[in-house]
Protein backbone atom coordinates (compact mmCIF):
# COMPACT_ATOMS: atom_id res chain seq x y z
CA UNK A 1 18.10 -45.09 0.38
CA UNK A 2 15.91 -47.13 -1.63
CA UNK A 3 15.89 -47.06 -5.93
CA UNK A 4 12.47 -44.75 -6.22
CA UNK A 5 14.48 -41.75 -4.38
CA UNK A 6 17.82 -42.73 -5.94
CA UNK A 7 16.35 -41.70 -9.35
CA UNK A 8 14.28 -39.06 -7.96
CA UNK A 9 17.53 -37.37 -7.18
CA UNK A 10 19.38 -38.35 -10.34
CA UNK A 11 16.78 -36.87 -12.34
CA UNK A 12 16.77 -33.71 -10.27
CA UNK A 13 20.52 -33.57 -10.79
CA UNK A 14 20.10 -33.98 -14.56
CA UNK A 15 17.41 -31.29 -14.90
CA UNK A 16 19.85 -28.42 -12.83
CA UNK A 17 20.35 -28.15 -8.97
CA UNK A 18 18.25 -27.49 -5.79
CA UNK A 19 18.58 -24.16 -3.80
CA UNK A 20 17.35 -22.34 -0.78
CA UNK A 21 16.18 -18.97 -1.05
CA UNK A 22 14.27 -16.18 0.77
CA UNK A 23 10.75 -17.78 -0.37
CA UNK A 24 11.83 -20.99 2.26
CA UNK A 25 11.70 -23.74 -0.31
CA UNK A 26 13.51 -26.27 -2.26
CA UNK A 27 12.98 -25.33 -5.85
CA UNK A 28 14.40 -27.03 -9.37
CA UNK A 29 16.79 -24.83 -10.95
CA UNK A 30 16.16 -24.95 -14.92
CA UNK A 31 19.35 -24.85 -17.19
CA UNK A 32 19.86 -20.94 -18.37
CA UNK A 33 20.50 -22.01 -21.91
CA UNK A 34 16.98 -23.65 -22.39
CA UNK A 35 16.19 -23.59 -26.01
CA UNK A 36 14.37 -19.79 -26.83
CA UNK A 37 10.83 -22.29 -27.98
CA UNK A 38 10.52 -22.87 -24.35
CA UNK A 39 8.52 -21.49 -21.31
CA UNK A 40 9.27 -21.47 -17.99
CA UNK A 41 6.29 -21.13 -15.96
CA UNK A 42 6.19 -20.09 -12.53
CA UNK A 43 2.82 -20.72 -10.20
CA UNK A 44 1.77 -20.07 -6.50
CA UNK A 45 -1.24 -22.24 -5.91
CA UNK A 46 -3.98 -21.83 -3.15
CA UNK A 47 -4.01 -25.75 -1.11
CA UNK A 48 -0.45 -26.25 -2.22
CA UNK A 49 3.19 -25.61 -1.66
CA UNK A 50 3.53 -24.02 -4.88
CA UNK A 51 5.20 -20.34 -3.88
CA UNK A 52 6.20 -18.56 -6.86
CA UNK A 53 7.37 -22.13 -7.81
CA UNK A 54 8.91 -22.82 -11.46
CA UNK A 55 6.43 -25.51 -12.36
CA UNK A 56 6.76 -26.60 -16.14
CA UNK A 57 9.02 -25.84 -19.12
CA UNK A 58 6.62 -26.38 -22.00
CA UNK A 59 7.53 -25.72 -25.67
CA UNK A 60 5.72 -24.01 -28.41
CA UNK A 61 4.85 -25.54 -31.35
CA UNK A 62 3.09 -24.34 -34.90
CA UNK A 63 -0.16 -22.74 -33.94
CA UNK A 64 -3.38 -23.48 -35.46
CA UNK A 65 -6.45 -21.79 -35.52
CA UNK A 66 -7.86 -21.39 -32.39
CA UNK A 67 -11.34 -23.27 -31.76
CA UNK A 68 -14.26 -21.70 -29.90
CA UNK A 69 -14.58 -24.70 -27.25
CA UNK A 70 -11.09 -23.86 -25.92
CA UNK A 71 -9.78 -20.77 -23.67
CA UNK A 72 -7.54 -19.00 -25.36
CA UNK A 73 -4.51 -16.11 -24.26
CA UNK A 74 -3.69 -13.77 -27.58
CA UNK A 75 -0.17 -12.26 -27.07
CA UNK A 76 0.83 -9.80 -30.03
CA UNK A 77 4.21 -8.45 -29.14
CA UNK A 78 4.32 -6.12 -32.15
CA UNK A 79 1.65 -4.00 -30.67
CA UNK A 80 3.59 -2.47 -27.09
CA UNK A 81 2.52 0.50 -24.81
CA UNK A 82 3.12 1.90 -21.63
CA UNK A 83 6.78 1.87 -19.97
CA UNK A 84 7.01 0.28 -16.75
CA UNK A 85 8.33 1.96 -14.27
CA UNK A 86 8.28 -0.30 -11.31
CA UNK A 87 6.74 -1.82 -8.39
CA UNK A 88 7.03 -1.40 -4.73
CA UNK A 89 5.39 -0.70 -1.22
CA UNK A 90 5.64 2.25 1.36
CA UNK A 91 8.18 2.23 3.95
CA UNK A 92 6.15 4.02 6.85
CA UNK A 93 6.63 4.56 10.30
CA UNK A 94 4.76 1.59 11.43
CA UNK A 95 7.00 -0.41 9.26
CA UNK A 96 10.46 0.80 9.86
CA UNK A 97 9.10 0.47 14.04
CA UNK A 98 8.73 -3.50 13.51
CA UNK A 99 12.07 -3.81 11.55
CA UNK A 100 13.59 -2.42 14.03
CA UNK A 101 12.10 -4.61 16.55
CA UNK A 102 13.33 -7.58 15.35
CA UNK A 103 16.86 -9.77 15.00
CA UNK A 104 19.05 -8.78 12.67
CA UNK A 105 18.82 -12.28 10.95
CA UNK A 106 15.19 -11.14 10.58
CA UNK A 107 16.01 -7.91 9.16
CA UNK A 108 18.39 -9.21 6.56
CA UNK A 109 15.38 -11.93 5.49
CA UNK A 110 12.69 -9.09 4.92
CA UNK A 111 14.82 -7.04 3.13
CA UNK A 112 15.97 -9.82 0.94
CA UNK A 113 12.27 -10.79 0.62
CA UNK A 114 11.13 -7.40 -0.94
CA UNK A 115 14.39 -5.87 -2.29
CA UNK A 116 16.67 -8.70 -3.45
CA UNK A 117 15.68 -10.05 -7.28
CA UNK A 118 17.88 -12.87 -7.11
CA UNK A 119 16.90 -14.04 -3.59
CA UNK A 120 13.16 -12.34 -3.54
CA UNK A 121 10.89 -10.55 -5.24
CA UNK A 122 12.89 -6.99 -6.66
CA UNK A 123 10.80 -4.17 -5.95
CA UNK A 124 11.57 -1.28 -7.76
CA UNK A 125 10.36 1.80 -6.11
CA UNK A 126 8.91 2.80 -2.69
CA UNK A 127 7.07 5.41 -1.12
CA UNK A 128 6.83 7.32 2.30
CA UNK A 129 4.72 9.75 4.41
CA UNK A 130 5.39 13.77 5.05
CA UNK A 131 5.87 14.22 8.68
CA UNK A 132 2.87 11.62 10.72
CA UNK A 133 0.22 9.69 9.27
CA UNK A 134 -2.16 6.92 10.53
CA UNK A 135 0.07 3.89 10.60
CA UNK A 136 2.87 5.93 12.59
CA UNK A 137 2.82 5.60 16.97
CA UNK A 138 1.52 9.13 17.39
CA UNK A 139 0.86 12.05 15.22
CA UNK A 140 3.65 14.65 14.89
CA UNK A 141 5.25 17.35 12.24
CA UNK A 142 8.35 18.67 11.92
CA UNK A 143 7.70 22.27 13.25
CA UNK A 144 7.02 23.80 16.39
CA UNK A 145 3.44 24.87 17.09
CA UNK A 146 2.40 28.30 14.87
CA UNK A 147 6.25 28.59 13.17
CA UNK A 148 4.74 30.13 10.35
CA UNK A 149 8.55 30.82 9.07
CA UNK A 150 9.52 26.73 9.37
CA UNK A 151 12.84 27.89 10.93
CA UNK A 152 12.47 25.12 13.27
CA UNK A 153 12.04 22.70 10.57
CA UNK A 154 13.82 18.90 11.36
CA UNK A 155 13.53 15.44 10.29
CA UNK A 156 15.49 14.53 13.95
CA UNK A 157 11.85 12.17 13.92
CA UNK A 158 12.59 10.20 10.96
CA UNK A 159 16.40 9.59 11.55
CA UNK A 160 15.67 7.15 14.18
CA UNK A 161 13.34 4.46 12.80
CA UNK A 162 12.51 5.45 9.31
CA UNK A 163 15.72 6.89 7.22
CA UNK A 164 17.83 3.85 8.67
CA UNK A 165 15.08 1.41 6.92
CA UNK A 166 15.01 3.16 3.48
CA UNK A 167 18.86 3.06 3.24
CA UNK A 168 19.43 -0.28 4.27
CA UNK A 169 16.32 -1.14 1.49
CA UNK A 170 17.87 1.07 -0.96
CA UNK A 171 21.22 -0.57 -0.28
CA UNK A 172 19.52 -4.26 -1.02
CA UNK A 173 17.99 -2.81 -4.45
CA UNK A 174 21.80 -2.55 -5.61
CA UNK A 175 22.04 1.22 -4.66
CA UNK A 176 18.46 2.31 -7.28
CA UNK A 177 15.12 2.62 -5.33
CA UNK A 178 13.36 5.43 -6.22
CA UNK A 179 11.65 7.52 -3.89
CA UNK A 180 8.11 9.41 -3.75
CA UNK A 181 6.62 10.66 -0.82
CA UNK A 182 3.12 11.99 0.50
CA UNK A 183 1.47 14.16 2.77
CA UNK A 184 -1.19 13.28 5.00
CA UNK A 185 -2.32 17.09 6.53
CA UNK A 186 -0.38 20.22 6.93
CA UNK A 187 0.07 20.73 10.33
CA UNK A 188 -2.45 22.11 12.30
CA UNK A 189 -1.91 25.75 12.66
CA UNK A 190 -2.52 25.47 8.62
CA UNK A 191 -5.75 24.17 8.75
CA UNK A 192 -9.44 25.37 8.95
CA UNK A 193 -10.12 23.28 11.59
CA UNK A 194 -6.79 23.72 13.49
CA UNK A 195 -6.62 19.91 13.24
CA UNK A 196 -4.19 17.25 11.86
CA UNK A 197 -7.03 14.60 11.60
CA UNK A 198 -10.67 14.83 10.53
CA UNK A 199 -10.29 16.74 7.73
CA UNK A 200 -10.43 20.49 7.34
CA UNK A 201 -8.66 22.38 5.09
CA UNK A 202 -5.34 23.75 3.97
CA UNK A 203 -5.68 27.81 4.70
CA UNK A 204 -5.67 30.41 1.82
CA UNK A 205 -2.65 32.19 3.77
CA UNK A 206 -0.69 29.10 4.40
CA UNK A 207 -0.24 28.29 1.02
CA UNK A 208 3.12 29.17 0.24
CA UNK A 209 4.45 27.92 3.80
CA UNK A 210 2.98 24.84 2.93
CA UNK A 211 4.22 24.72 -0.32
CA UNK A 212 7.94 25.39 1.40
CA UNK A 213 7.09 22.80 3.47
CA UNK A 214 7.59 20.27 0.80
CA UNK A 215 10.73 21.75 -0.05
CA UNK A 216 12.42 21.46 2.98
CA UNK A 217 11.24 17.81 3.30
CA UNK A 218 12.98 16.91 -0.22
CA UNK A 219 15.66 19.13 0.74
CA UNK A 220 16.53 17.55 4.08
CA UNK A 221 16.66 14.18 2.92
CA UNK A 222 18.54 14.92 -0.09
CA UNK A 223 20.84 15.90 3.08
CA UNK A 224 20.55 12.43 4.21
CA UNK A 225 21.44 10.75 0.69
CA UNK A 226 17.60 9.79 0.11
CA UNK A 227 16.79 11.45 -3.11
CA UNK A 228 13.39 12.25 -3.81
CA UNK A 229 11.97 11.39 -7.05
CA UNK A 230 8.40 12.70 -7.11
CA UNK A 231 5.82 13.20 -4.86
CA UNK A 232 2.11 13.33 -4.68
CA UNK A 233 0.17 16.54 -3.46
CA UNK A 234 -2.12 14.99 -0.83
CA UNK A 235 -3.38 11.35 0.39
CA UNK A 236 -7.50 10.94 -0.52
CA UNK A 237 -8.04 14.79 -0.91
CA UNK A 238 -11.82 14.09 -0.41
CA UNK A 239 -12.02 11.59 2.59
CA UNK A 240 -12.32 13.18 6.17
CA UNK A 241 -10.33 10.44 8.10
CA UNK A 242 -10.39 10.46 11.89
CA UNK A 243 -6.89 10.04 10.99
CA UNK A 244 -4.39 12.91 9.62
CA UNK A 245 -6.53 13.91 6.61
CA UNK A 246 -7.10 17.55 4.44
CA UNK A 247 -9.87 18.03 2.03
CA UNK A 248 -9.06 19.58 -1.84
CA UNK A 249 -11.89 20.04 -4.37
CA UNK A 250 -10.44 19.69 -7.74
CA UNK A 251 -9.91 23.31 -8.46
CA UNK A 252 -8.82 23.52 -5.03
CA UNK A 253 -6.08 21.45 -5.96
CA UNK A 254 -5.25 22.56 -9.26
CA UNK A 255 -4.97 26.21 -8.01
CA UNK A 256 -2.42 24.93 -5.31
CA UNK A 257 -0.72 23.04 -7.77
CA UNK A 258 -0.15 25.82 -10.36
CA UNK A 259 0.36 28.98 -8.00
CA UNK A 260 1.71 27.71 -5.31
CA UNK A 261 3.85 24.35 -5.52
CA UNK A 262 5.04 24.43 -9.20
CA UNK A 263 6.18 27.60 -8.95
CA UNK A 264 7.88 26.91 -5.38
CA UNK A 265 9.71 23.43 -6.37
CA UNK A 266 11.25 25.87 -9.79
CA UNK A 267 11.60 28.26 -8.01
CA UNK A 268 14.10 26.11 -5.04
CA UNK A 269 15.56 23.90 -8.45
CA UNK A 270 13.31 21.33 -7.38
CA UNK A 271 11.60 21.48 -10.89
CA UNK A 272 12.85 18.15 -11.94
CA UNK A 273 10.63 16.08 -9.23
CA UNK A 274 7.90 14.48 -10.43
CA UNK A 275 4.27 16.13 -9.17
CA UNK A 276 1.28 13.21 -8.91
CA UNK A 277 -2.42 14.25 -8.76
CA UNK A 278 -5.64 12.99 -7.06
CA UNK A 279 -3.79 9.98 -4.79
CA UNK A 280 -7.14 8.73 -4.11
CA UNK A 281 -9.51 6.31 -5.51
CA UNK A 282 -9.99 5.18 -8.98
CA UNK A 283 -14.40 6.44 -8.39
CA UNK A 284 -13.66 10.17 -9.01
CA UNK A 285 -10.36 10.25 -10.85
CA UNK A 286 -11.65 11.47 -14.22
CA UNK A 287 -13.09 14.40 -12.53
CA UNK A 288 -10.02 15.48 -10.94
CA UNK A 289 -7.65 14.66 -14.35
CA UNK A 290 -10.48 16.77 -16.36
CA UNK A 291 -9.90 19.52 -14.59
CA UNK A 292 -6.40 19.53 -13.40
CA UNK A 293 -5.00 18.26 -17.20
CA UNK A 294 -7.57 20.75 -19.00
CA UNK A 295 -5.70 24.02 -17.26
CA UNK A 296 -2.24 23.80 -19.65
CA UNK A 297 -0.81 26.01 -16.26
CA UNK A 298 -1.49 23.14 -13.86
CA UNK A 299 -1.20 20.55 -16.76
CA UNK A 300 2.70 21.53 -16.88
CA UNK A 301 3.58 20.69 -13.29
CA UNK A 302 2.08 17.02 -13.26
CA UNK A 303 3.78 14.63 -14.53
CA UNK A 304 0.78 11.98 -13.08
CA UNK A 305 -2.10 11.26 -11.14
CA UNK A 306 -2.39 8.45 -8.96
CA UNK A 307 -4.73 6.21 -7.20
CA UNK A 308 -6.03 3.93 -4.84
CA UNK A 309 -8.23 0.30 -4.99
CA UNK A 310 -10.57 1.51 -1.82
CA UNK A 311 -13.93 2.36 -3.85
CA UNK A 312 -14.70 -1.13 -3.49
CA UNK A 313 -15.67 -0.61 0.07
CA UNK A 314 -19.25 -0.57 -0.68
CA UNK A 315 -19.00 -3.87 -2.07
CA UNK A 316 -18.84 -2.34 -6.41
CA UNK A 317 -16.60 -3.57 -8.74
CA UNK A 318 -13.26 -2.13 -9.23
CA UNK A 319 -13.64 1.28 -11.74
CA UNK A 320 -10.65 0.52 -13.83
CA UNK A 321 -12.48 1.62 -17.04
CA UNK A 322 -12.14 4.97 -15.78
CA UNK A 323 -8.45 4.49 -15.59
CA UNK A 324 -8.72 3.86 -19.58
CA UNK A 325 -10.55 6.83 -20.00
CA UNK A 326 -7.87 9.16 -18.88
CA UNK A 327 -5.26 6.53 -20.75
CA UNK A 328 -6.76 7.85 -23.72
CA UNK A 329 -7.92 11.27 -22.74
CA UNK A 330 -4.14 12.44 -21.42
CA UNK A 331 -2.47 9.93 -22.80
CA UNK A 332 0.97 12.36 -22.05
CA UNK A 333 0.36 12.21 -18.56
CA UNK A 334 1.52 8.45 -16.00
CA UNK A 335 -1.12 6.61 -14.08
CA UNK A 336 0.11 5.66 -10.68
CA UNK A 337 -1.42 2.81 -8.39
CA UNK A 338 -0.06 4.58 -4.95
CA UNK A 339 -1.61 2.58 -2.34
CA UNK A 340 -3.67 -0.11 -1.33
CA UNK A 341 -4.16 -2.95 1.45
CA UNK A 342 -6.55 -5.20 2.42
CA UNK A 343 -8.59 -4.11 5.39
CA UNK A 344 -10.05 -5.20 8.42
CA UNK A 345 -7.48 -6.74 10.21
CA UNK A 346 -7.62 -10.98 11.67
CA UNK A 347 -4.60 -12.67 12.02
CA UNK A 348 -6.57 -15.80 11.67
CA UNK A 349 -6.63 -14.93 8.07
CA UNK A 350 -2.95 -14.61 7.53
CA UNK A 351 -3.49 -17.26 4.02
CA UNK A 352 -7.01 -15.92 3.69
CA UNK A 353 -6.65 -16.14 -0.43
CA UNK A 354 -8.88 -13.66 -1.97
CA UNK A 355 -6.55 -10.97 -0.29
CA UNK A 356 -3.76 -12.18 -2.50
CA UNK A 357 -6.57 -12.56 -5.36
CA UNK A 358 -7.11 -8.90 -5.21
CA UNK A 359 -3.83 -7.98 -5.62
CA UNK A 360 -3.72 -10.10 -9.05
CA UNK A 361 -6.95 -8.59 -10.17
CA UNK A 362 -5.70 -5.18 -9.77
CA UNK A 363 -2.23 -5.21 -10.69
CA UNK A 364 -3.88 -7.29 -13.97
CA UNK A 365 -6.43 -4.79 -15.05
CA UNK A 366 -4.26 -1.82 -13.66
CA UNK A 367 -1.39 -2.54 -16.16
CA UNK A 368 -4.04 -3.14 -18.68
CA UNK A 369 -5.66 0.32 -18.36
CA UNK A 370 -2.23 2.38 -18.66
CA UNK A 371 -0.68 2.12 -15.52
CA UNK A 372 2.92 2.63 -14.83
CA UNK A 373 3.85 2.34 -11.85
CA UNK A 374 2.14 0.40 -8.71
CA UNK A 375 2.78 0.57 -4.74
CA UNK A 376 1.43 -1.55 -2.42
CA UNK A 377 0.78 0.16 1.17
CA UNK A 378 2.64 -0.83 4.46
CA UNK A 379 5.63 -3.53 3.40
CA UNK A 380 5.60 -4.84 6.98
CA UNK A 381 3.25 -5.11 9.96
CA UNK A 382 2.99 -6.83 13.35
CA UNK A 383 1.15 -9.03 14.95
CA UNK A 384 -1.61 -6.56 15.35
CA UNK A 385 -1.92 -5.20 11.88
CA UNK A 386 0.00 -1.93 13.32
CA UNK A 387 0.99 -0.26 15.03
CA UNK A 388 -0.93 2.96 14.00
CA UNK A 389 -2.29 5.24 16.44
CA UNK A 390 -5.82 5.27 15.44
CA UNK A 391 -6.71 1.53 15.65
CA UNK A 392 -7.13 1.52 11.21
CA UNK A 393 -5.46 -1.86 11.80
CA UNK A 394 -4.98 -4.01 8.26
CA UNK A 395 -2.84 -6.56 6.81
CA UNK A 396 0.15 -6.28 5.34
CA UNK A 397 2.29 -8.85 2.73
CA UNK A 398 4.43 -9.66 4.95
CA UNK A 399 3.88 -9.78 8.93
CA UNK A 400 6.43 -9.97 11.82
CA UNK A 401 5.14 -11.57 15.11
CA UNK A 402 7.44 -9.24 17.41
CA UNK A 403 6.62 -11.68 19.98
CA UNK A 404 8.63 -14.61 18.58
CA UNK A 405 10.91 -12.59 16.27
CA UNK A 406 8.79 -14.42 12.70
CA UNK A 407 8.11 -13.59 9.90
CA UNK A 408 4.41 -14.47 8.42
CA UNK A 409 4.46 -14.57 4.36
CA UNK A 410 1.02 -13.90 3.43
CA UNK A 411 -0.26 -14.99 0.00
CA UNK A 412 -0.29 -11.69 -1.17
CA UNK A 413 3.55 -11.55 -0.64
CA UNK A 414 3.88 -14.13 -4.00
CA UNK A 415 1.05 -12.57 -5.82
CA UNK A 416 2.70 -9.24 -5.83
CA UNK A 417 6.05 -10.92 -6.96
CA UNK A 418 4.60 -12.57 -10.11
CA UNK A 419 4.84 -9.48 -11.09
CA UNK A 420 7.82 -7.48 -9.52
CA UNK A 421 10.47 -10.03 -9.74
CA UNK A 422 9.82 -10.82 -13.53
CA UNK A 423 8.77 -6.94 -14.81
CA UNK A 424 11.47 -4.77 -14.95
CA UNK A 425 11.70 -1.26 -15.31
CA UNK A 426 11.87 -0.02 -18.55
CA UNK A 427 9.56 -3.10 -19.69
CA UNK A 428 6.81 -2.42 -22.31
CA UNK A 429 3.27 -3.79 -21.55
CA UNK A 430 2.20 -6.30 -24.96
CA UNK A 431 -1.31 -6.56 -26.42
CA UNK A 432 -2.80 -9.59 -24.25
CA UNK A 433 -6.37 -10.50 -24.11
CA UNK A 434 -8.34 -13.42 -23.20
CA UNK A 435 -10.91 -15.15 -24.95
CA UNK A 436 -12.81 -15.99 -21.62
CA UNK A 437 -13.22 -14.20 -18.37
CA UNK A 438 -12.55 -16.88 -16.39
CA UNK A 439 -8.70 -15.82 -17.21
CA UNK A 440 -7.20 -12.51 -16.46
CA UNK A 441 -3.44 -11.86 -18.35
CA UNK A 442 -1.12 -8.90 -19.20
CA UNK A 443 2.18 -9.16 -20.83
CA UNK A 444 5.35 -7.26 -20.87
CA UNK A 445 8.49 -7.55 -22.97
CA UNK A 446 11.61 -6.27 -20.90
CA UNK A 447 14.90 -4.97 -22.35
CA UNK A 448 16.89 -7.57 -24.07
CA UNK A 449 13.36 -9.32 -25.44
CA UNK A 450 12.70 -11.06 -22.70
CA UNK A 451 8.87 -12.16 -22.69
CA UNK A 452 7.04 -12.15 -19.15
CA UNK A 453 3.08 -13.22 -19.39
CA UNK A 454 1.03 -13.13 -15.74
CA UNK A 455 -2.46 -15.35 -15.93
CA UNK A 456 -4.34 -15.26 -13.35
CA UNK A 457 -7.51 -18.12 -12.64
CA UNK A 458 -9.62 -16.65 -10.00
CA UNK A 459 -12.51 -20.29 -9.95
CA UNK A 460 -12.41 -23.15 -8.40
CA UNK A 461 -11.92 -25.22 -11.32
CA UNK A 462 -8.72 -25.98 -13.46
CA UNK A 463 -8.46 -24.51 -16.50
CA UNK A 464 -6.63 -25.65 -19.49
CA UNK A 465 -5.94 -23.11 -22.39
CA UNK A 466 -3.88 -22.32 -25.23
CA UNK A 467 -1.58 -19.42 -25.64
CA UNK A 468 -0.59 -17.89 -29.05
CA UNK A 469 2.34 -15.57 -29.50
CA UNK A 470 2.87 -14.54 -33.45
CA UNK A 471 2.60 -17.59 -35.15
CA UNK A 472 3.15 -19.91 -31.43
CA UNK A 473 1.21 -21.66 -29.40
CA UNK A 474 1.77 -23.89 -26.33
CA UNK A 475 -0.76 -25.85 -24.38
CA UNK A 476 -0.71 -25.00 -20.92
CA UNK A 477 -3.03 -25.87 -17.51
CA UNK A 478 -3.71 -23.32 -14.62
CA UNK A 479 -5.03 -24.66 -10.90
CA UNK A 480 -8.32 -23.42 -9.31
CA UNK A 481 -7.11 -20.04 -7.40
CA UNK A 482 -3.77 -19.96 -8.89
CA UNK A 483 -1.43 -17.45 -11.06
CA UNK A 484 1.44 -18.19 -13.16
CA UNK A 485 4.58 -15.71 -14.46
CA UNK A 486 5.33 -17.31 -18.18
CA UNK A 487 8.81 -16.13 -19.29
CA UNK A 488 9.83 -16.75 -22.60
CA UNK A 489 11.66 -14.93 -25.58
């Protein structure tokens, strides 16, 4: 051992101790009693090694007035919002399938990854699918053809893939992962076009058996110790998918909502779960929160409306203005990011970056606009981007090569935990803008005062910049394509 790595190694001693985790690299552990002026700043870096690495522990110092020639973050904790509620992803067929596919070393890493906050990223909350939908192996319900009664009604499906996964993740989250799930068509003998896919519609006299429907879903895996804590009415209500898929106009909707469901969930003392509108895209929203939240008889079942990212798939910008708009218009009611992925499939772009950079911009903005809550889609994939039985292969944050029993951490993966490892439920979002678009920040301030600030630098250049907290400042630098988790008190 020569002298240059014999200090190296003393100086890593002094400054804490080097551990292993689920992220797969040696980190520098910072003392836990660092003094309350410091920062410790957290960065995953594209054409790096930095992986939700902890960086730098700058100071702040007496702030001055900020010049126009610098890039400036504001941070005024006195002014506080929304309550966070949590982050997570959906726990589908496709993705319970590969878990079970692989070792049970592998199994125990993923579920770290995602569930663990000491030894990954902590999600908070998760989501599943009523009966099939596109990323399951085939398309199925859980009734017999024409039972218009649902006495043959059974989950048997689920219990062998799906229910095992959610436990075991449930399990890893310290015993508190709550649950919301979705429907992507009634069954077929329901609809207009006597079709689980392409559309249709839900029939006028199927109503209340659908409405049931839901109930003895909740019901039966309440059974199974999986208690449900919301759900949403319908996945995209206006997109005919050659996938499972049922078309709602708004009133549509709202009719079902208020004559049918609310009234069937009191009715079966299911009036505590929590009812989310729209579950589509962020384009037509307001229209569907106008009219749902303007009839006080619908109004009273919903507790939310959610949404997804996929109206950029023209090539627009992402609407979150009109998130905002129903921030301020119903400010009573929770905004809900339910699902989104990136598209299109390639393993060759496993570390493609502005996948990951997506995720930052949305979670970002999303926050910023009044969100509460925010689920990513499929937690795990294979090799393939499925399986799912109508080729709508995508990616995933993490992938398993089934193959060669590996896991495949995609950038997205650390993205998404800049937030959910550092946020935690019952965090308030903080006042945080930026004096230049070339930086995108939110804030939150969780229980106990703990400070969390996520920038995000999105160009190819580095940025230096300045961020003030009450009468604070400290000097910071950001890489090109980069985001960094400040936590601080």
């Amino acid at each position: 051992m020569n002298c240059k790595t014999s200090i190296t190694i003393i100086c890593l001693i002094l400054l804490g101790f080097i551990c292993k985790d689920t992220f797969g690299q040696s980190r520098v552990q910072l003392n836990s009693k660092d003094n309350r002026d410091s920062v410790l700043v957290y960065t995953t870096a594209k054409n790096t090694d930095l992986k939700l690495t902890l960086t730098s522990k700058p100071a702040f110092v007496s702030a001055f007035q900020p010049l126009e020639t610098e890039v400036s973050i504001f941070v005024n904790p006195n002014k506080t919002f929304q309550t966070f509620f949590g982050i997570g992803g959906a726990i589908t067929d496709a993705s319970a399938e590969v878990f079970s596919s692989l070792s049970s070393l592998k199994q125990e890493e993923l579920l770290n990854a995602y569930y663990s906050l000491e030894n990954g990223i902590g999600y908070s909350l998760v989501r599943t699918h009523i009966h099939s939908c596109d990323f399951s192996s085939d398309s199925y319900t859980y009734v017999s053809d024409s039972d218009k009664s649902l006495k043959t009604f059974s989950i048997e499906h689920d219990k062998k893939y799906r229910i095992p996964m959610i436990k075991r993740a449930t399990v890893m989250a310290s015993g508190h992962l709550p649950l919301y799930v979705s429907p992507w068509s009634p069954p077929a003998f329901m609809k207009t076009n006597k079709n689980m896919l392409r559309g249709g519609k839900l029939l006028f006299e199927y109503r209340d058996a659908w409405a049931m429907y839901y109930v003895k879903f909740i019901k039966a895996y309440e059974k199974e110790e999986l208690p449900i804590w919301g759900l949403t009415i319908q996945n995209e209500p206006m997109a005919t998918q050659r996938w499972e898929s049922c078309i709602y106009s708004a009133e549509e909707e709202r009719d079902f909502l208020k004559n049918h469901l609310g009234p069937t969930l009191d009715k079966e003392g299911l009036g505590d779960k929590k009812i989310i509108v729209w579950d589509h895209n962020r384009d037509l929203i307001v229209n569907r929160a106008n009219t749902i939240f303007d009839d006080p008889e619908a109004s009273r079942y919903a507790w939310g409306i959610g949404f997804h990212w996929y109206e950029t798939w023209t090539g627009g910008e992402p609407m979150f203005s009109n998130l905002g708009n129903i921030n301020e218009s119903y400010p009573t009611k929770n905004l809900v990011f339910t699902e989104g992925c990136n598209e299109g499939f390639d393993a060759s772009k496993y570390q493609y970056w502005p996948n990951a950079e997506r995720y930052g911009k949305s979670m970002i903005n999303d926050f910023n606009n009044g969100t509460v809550a925010w689920t990513d889609w499929n937690i795990l994939l294979d090799e393939t981007g499925g399986p799912n039985h109508v080729n709508n292969l995508c990616f995933a944050p993490i992938h398993a090569d089934t193959r060669t029993d590996e896991l495949i951490y995609t950038p997205s993966y650390y993205y998404i935990g800049h937030f959910s490892k550092f946020i935690r439920p019952g965090a308030k979002r903080v006042s945080t803008v930026s004096s230049r678009s070339i930086l995108e920040a939110t804030s939150f301030i969780n229980d106990g005062g703990k400070m969390v600030t996520i920038i995000m630098n999105s160009t190819d250049k580095n940025i230096k910049y300045q961020m003030y907290v009450n009468s604070k400042s400290v000097s910071m630098k950001i890489l090109p394509h980069s985001i960094q988790t400040l936590l601080y008190k």
